[in-house]
Protein backbone atom coordinates (compact mmCIF):
# COMPACT_ATOMS: atom_id res chain seq x y z
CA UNK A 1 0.00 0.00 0.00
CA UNK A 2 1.34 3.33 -0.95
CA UNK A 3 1.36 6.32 1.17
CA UNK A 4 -2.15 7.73 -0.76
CA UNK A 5 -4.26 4.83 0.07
CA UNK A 6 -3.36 5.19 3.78
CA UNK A 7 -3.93 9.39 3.02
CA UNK A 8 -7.16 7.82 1.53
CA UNK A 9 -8.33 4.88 4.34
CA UNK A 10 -7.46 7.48 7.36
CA UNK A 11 -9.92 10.28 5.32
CA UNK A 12 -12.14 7.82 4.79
CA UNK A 13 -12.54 6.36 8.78
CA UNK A 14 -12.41 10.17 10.07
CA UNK A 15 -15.53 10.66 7.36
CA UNK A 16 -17.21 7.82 8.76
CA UNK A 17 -16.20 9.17 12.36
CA UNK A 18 -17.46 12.43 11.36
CA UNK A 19 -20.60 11.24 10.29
CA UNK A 20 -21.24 8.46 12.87
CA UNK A 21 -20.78 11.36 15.82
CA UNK A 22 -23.26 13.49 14.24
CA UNK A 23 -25.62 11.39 13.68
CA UNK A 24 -25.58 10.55 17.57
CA UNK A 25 -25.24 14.04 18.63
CA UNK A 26 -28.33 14.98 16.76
CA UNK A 27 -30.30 11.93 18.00
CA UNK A 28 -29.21 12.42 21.14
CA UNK A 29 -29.75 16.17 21.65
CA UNK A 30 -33.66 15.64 20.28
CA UNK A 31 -34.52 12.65 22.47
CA UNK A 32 -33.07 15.00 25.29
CA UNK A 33 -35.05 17.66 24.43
CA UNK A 34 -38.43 15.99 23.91
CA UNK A 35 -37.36 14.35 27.58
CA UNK A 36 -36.95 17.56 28.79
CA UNK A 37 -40.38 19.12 27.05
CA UNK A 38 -41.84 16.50 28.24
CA UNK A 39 -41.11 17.14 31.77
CA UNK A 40 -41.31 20.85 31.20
CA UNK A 41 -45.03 20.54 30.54
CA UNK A 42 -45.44 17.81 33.44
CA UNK A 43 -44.02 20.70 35.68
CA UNK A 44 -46.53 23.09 34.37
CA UNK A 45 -49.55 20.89 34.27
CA UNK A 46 -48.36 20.44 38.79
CA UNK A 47 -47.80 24.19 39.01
CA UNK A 48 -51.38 24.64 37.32
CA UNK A 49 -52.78 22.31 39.50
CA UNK A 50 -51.27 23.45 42.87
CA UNK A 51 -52.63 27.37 41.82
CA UNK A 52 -55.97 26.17 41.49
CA UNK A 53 -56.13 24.18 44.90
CA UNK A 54 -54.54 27.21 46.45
CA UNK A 55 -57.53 29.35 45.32
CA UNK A 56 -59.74 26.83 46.03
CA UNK A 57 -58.52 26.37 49.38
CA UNK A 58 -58.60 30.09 50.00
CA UNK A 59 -62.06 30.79 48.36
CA UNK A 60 -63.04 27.41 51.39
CA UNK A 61 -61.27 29.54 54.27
CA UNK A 62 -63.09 32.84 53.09
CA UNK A 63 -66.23 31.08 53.50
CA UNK A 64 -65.96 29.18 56.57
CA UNK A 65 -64.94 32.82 58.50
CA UNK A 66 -67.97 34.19 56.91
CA UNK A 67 -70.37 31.32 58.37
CA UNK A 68 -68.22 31.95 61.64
CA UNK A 69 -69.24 35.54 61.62
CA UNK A 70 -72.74 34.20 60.90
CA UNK A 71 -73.01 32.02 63.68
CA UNK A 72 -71.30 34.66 65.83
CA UNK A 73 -74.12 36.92 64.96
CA UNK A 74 -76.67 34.39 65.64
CA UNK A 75 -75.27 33.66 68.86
CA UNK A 76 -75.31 37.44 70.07
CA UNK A 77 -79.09 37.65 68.66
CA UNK A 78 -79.55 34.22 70.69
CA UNK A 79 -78.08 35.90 74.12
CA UNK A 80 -80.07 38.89 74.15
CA UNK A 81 -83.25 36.88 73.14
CA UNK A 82 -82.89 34.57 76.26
CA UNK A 83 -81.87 37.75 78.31
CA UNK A 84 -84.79 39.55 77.70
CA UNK A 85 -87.25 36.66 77.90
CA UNK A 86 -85.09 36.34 81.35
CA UNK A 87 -85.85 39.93 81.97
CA UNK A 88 -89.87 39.67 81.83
């Protein structure tokens, strides 16, 4: 073998080199990014959910103190019914 077909075998096995890395590279950069997408919108859907229940969970608290000021109210009303009734 002359000095031009080992010139041509070593261009020809970086080519293939060349090409095989890329080809990997690429494949493995887009299964990467549809993991990470993937995730992404997982971690969004959570962060959605967890908003909502906080809202919910506030809109709940709002109207439990309400019925507490209700029942406070009715209470009072209560007292001074039984006091006057006491009264007479």
């Amino acid at each position: 073998m002359g000095f031009e077909h080992i010139l041509i075998l070593i261009g020809e096995i970086g080519v293939a080199t060349g090409v095989f890395y890329t080809l990997f590279n690429h494949l493995f950069k887009n299964a990467f990014n549809d993991s990470i997408a993937t995730l992404k919108d997982s971690v969004d859907a959570l962060s959605y959910n967890v908003s909502n229940q906080t809202k919910m969970l506030e809109r709940s608290l709002e109207q439990i103190e309400d019925i507490e000021k209700d029942v406070q109210g009715h209470e009072t009303r209560i007292q001074i019914l039984e006091h006057e009734r006491n009264d007479k």
